[in-house]
C-alpha atoms as a PDB file:
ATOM      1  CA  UNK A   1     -52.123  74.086 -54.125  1.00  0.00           C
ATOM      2  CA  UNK A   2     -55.568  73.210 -55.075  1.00  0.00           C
ATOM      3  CA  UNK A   3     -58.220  72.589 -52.662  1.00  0.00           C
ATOM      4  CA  UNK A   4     -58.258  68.639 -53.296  1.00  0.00           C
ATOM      5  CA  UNK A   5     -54.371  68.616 -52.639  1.00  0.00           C
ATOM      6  CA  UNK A   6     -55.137  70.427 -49.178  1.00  0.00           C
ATOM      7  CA  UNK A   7     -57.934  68.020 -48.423  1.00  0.00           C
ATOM      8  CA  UNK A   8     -55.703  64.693 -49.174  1.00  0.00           C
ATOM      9  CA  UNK A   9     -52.802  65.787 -47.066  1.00  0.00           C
ATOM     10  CA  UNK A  10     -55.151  66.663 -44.292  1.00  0.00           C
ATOM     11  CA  UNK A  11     -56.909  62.895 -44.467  1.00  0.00           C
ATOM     12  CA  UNK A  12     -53.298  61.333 -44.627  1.00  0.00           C
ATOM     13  CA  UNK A  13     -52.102  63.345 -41.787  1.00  0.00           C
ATOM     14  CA  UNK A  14     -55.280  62.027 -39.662  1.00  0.00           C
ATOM     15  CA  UNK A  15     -54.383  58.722 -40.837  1.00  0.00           C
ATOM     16  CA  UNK A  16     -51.209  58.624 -39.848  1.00  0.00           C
ATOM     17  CA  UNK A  17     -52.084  59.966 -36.781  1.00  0.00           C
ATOM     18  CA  UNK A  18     -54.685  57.700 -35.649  1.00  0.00           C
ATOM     19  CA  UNK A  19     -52.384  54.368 -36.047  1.00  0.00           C
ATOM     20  CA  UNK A  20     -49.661  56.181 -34.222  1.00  0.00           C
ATOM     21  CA  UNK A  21     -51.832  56.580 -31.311  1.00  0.00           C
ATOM     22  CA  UNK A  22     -53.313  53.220 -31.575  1.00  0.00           C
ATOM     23  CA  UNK A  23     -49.723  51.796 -31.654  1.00  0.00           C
ATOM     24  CA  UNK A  24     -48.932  53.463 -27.983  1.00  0.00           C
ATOM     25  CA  UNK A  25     -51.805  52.181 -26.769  1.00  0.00           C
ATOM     26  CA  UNK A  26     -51.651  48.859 -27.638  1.00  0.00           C
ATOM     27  CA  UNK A  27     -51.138  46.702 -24.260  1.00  0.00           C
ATOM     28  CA  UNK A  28     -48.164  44.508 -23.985  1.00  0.00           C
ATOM     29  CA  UNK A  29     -47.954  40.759 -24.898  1.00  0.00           C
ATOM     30  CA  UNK A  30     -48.064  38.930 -21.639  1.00  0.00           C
ATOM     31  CA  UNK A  31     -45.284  36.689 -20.626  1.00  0.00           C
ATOM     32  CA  UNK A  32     -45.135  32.780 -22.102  1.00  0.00           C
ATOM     33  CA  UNK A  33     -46.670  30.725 -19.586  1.00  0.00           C
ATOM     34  CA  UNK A  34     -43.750  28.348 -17.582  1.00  0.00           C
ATOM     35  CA  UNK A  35     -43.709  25.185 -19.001  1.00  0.00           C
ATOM     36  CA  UNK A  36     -42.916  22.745 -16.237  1.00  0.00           C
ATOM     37  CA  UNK A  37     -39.695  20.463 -16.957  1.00  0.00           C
ATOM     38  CA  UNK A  38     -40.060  17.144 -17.346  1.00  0.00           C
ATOM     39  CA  UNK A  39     -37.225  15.223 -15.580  1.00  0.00           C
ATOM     40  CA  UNK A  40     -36.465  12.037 -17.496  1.00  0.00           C
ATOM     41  CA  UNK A  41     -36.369   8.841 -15.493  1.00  0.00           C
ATOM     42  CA  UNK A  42     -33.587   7.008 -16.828  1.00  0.00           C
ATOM     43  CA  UNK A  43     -30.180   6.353 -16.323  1.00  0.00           C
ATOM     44  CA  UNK A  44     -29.170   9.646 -18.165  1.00  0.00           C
ATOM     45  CA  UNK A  45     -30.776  12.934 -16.976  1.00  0.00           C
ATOM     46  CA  UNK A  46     -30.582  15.950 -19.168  1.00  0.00           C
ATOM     47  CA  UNK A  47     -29.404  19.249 -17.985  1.00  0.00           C
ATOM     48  CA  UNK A  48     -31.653  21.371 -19.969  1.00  0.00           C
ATOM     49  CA  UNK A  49     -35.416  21.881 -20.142  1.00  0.00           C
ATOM     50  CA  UNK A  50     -37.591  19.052 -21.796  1.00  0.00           C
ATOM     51  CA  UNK A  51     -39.719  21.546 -24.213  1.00  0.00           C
ATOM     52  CA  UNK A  52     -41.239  21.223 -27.534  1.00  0.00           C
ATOM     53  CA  UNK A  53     -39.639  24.375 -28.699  1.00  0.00           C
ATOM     54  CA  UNK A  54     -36.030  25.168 -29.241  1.00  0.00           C
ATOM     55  CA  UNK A  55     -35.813  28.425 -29.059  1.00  0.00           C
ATOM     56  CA  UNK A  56     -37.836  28.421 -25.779  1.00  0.00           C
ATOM     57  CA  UNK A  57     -35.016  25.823 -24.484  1.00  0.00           C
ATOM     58  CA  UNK A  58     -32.376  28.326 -25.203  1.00  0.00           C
ATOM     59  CA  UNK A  59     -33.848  31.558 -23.586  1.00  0.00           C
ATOM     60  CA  UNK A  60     -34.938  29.392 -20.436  1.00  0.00           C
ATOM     61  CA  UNK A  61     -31.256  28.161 -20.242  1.00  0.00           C
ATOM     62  CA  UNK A  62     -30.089  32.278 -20.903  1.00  0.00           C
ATOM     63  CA  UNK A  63     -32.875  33.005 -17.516  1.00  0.00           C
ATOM     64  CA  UNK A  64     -31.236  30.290 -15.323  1.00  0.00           C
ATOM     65  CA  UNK A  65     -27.587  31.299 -16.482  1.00  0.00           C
ATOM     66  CA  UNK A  66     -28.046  34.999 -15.547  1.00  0.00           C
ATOM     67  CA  UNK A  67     -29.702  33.976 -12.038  1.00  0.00           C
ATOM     68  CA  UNK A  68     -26.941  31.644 -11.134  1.00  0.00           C
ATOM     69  CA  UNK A  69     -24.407  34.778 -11.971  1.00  0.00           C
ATOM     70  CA  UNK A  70     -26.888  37.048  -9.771  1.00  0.00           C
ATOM     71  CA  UNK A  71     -26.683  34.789  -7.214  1.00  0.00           C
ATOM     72  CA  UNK A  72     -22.681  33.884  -7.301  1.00  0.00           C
ATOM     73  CA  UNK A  73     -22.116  37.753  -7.361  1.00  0.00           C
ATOM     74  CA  UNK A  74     -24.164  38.519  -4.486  1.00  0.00           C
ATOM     75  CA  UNK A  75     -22.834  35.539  -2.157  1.00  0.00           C
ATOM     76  CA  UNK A  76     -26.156  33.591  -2.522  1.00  0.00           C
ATOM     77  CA  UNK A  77     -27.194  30.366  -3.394  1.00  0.00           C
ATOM     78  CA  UNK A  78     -30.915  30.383  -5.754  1.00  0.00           C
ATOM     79  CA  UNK A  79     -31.415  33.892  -4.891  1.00  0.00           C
ATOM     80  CA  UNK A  80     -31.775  32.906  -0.742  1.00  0.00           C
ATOM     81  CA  UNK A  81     -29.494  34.631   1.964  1.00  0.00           C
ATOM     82  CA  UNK A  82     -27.347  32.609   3.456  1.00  0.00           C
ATOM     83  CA  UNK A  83     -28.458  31.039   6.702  1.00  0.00           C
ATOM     84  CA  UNK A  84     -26.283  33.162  10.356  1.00  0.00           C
ATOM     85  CA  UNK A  85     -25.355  30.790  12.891  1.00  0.00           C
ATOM     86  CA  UNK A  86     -26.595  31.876  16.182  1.00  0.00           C
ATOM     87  CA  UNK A  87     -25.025  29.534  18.252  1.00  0.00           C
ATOM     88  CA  UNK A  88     -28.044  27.595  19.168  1.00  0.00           C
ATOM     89  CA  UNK A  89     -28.039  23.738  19.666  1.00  0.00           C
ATOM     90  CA  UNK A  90     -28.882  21.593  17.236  1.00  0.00           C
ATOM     91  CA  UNK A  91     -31.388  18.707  18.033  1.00  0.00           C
ATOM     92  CA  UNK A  92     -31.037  15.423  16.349  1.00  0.00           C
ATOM     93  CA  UNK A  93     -33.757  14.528  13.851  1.00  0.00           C
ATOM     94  CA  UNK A  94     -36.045  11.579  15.019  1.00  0.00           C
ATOM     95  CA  UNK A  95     -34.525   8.481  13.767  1.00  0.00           C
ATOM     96  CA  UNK A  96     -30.491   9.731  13.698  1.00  0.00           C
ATOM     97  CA  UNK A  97     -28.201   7.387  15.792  1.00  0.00           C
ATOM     98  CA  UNK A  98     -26.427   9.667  18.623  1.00  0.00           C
ATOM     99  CA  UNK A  99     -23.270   8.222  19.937  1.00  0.00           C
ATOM    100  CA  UNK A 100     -23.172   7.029  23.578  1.00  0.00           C
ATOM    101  CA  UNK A 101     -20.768   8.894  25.721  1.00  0.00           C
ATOM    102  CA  UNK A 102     -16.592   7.917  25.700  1.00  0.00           C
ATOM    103  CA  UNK A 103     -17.745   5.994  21.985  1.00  0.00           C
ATOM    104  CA  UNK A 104     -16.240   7.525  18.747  1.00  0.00           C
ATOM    105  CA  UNK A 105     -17.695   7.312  15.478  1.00  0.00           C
ATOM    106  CA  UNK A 106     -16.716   5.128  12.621  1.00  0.00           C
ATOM    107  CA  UNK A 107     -13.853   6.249  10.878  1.00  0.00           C
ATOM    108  CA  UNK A 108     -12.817   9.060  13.894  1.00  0.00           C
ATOM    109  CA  UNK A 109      -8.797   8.152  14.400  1.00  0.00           C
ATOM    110  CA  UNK A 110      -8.603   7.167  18.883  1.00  0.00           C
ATOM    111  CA  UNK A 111      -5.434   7.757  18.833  1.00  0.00           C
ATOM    112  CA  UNK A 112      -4.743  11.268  18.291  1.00  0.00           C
ATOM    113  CA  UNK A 113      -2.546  12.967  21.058  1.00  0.00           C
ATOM    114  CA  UNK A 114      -1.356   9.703  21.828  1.00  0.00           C
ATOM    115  CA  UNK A 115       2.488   9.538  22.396  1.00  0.00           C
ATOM    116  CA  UNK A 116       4.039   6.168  20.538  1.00  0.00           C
ATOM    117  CA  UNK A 117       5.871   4.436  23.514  1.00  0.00           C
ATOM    118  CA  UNK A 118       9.224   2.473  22.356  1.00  0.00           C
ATOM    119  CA  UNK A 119       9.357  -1.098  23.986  1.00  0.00           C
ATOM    120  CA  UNK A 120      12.087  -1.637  26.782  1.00  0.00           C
ATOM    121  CA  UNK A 121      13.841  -4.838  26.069  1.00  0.00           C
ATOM    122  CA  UNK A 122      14.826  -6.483  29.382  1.00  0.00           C
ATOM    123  CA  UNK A 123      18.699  -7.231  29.387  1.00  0.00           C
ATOM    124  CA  UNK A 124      19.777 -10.790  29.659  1.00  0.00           C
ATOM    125  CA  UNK A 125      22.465 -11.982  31.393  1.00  0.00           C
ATOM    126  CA  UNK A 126      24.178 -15.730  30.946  1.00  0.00           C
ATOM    127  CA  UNK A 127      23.196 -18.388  33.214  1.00  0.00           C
ATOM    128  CA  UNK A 128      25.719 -19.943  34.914  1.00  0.00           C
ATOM    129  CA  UNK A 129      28.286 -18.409  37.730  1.00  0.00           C
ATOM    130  CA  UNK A 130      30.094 -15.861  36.686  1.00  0.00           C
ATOM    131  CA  UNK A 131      34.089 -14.715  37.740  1.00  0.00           C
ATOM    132  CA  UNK A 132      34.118 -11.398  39.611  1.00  0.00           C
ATOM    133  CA  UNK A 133      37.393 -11.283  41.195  1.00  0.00           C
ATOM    134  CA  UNK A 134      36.993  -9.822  44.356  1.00  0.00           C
ATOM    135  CA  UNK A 135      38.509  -6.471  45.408  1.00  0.00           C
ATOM    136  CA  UNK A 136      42.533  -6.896  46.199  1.00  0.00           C
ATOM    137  CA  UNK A 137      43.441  -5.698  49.308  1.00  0.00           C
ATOM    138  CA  UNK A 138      47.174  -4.860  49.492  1.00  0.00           C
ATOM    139  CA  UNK A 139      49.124  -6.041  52.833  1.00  0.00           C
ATOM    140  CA  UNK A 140      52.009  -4.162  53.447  1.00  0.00           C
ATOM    141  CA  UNK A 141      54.649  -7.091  53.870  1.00  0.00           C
ATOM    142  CA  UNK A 142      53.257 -11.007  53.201  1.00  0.00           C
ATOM    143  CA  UNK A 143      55.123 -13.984  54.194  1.00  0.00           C
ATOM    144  CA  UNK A 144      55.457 -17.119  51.931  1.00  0.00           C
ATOM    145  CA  UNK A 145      54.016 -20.052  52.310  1.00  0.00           C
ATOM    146  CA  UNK A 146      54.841 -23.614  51.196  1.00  0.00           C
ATOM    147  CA  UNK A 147      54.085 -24.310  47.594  1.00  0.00           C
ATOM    148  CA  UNK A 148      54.549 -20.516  47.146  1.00  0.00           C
ATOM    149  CA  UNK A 149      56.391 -18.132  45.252  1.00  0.00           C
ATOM    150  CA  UNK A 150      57.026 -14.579  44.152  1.00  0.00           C
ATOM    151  CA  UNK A 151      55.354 -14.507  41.234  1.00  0.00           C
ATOM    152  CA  UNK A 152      52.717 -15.961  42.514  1.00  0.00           C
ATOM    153  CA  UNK A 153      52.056 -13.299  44.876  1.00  0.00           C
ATOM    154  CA  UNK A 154      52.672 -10.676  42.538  1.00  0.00           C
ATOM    155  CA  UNK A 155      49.237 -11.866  40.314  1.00  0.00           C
ATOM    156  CA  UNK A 156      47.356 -12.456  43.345  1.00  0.00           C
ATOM    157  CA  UNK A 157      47.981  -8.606  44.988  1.00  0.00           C
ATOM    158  CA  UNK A 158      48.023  -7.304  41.278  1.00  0.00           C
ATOM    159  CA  UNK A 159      51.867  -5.914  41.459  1.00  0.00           C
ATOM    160  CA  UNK A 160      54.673  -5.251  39.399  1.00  0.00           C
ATOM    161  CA  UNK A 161      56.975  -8.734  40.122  1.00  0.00           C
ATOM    162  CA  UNK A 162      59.622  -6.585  39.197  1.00  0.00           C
ATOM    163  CA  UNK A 163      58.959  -3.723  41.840  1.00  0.00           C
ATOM    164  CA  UNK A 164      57.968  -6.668  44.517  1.00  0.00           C
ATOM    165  CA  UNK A 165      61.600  -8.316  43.923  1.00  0.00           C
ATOM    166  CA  UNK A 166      63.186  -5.166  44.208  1.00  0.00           C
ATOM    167  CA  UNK A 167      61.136  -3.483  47.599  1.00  0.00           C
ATOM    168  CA  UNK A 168      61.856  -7.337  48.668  1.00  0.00           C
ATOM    169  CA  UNK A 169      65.523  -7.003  48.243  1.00  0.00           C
ATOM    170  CA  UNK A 170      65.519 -10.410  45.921  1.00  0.00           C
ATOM    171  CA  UNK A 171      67.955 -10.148  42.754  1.00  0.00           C
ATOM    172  CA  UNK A 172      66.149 -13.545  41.479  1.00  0.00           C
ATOM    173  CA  UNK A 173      62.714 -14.385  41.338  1.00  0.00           C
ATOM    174  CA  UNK A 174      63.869 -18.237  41.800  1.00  0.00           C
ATOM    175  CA  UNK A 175      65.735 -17.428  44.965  1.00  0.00           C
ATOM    176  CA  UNK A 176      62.904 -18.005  47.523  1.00  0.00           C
ATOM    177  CA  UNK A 177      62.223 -20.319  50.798  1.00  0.00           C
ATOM    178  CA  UNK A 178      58.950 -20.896  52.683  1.00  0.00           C
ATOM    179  CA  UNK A 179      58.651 -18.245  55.338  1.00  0.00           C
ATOM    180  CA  UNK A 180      60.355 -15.558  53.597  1.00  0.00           C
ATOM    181  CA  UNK A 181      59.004 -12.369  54.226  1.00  0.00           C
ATOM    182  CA  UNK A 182      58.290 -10.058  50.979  1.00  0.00           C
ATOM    183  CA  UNK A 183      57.866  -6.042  50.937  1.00  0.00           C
ATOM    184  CA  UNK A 184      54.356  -5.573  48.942  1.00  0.00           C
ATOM    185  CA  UNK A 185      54.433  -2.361  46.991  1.00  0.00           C
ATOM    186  CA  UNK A 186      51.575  -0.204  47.050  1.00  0.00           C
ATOM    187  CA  UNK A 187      51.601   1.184  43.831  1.00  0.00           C
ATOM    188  CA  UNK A 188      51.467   0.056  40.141  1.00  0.00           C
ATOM    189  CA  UNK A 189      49.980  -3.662  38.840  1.00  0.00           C
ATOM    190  CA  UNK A 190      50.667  -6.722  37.111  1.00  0.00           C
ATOM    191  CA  UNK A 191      51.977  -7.058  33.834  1.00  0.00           C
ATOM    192  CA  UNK A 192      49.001  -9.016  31.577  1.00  0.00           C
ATOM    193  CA  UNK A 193      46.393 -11.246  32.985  1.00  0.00           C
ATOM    194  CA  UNK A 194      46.430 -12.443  36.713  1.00  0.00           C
ATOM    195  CA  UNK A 195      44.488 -16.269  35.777  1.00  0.00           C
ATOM    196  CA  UNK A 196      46.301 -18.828  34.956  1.00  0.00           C
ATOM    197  CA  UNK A 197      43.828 -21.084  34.651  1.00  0.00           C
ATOM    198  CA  UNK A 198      39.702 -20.783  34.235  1.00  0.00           C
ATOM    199  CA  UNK A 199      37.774 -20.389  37.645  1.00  0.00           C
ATOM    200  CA  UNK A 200      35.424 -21.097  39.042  1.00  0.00           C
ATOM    201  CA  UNK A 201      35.614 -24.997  38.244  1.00  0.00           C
ATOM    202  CA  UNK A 202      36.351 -28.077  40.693  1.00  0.00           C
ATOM    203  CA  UNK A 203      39.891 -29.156  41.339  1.00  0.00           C
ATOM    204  CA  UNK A 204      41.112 -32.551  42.186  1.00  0.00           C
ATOM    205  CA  UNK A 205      44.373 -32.956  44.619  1.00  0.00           C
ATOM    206  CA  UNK A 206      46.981 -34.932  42.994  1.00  0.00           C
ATOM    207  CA  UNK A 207      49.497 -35.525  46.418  1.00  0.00           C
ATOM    208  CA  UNK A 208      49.200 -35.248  50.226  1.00  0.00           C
ATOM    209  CA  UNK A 209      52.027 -32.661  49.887  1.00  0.00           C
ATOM    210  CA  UNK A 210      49.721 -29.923  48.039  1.00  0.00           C
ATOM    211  CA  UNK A 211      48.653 -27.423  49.740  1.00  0.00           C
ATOM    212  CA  UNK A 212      45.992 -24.725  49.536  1.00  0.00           C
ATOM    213  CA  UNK A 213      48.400 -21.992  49.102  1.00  0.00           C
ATOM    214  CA  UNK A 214      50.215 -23.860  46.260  1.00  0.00           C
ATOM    215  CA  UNK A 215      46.929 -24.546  44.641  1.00  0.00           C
ATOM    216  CA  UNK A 216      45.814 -21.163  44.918  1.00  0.00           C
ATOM    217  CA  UNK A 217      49.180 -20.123  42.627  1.00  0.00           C
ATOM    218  CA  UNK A 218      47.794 -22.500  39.942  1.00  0.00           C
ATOM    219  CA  UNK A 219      44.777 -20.375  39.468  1.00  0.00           C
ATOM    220  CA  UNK A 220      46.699 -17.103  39.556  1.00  0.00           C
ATOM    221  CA  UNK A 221      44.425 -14.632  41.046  1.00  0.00           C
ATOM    222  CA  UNK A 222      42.903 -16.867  43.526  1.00  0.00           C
ATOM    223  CA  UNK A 223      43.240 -16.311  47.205  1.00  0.00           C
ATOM    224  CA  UNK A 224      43.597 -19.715  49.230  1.00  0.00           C
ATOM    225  CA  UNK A 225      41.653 -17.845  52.274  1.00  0.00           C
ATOM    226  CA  UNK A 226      38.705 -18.139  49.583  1.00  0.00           C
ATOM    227  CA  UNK A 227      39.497 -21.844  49.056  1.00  0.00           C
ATOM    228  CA  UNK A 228      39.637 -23.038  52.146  1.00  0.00           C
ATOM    229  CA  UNK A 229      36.164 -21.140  53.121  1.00  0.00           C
ATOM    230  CA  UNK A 230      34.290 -22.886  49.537  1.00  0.00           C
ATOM    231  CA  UNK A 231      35.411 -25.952  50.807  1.00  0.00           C
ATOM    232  CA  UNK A 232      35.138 -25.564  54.786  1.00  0.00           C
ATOM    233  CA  UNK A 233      38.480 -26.170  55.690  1.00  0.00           C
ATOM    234  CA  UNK A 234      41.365 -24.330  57.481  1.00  0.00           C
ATOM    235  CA  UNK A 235      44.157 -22.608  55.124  1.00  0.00           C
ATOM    236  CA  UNK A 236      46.689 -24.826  56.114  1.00  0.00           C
ATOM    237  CA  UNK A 237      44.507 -28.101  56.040  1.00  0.00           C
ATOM    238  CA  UNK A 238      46.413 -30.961  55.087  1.00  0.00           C
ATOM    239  CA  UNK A 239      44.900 -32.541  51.762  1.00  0.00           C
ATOM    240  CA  UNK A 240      44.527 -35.763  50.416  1.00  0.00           C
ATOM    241  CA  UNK A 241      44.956 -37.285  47.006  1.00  0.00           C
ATOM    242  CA  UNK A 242      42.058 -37.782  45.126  1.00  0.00           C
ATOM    243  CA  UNK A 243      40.499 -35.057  47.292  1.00  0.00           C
ATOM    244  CA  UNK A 244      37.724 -32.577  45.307  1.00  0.00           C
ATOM    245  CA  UNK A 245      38.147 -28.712  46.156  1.00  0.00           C
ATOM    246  CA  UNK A 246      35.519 -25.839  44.813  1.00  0.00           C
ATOM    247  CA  UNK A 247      37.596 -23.174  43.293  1.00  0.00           C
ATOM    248  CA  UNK A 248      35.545 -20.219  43.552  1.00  0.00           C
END
């Protein structure tokens, strides 16, 4: 190689090493100034920057997308721990409403805990008197009186007319005179209902030769002790026609 060969390669090595060196040192470009966003007024606000400059729009959007996934990923919210709870009390800001004591705040349900009580409706019972037929006390032997019969006593000491002929040694319930003295048995009841007629109701005496006892039979389960005492009179009053008697 000639001596001019030698000489060009040797310039064009320092050549290319002097802009390879100034290319090192060259100091970096400094970051784009922030541009500050411009939030629109209006009804409809934009999401993304306000700049002049697309391209600017989209790496500011790539900057705030990759510090929101920073954030999420490190369980914080714009790059700012989250806030411990130390347990101390918390004062009301100047102007806040505090709720008096025993007062609840709109929309807090008062009834919680509460048990739902059912309403007790208060029986009725019908006006008027009402029939309780007193308790029958069995005699062991009864003797009839006038206006009287068998039957008759059979419904008023709630017995078996069949078993009260029989203990009575009568073959006939129509065989019968006043004074006759009948076995009462102990045991068993009558046959169907005991009233013959509705009680208690006001009864008027159709002859002088009624008789409480007689008019007790009418009624059935009536006692004429219980007669005579409604109407203050003895058992074996003598009556009157036309006369008024409370039938208890």
């Amino acid at each position: 190689m000639s001596q001019k060969n030698r000489a060009l390669v040797v310039v064009f090595i320092f050549v290319l090493t002097t802009v390879l060196i100034s290319a090192c040192t060259q100091s970096l470009s400094q970051a784009p100034e922030a541009t500050p966003t411009v939030i629109a007024t209006g009804l409809f606000v934009s999401p993304f920057p306000s700049v002049e400059n697309p391209m600017a729009m989209i790496e500011e959007f790539a900057k705030q997308t990759s510090v929101a996934q920073t954030a999420a990923a490190g369980g914080e919210s714009n790059g700012t721990p989250a806030a411990i709870s130390t347990g101390a009390v918390l004062t009301p800001q100047e102007g806040t409403p505090v709720p008096a004591e025993g007062t609840t705040s709109p929309g807090t349900p008062t009834n919680v805990g509460a048990v739902a009580l059912t309403p007790v409706v208060a029986a009725t019972t019908p006006s008027g008197p009402i029939n309780t037929p007193a308790p029958v006390v069995r005699p062991a032997t009864y003797t009839l009186q006038s206006g009287e019969f068998p039957y008759c006593i059979a419904r008023r000491f709630n017995v078996d007319p069949d078993a009260l002929l029989s203990a009575s040694g009568l073959t006939s319930p129509d065989v019968y005179v006043p004074n006759q003295k009948l076995t009462i048995p102990q045991s068993g009841s009558f046959p169907g209902s005991r009233s013959l007629a509705a009680h208690p109701t006001t009864y008027t005496v159709a002859s002088s030769s009624e008789t409480l006892y007689g008019i007790a039979c009418k009624f059935g389960d009536v006692d004429p002790a219980a007669i005579a005492s409604a109407n203050s009179l003895a058992v074996s009053a003598t009556l009157t026609a036309g006369q008024k008697l409370q039938i208890p």
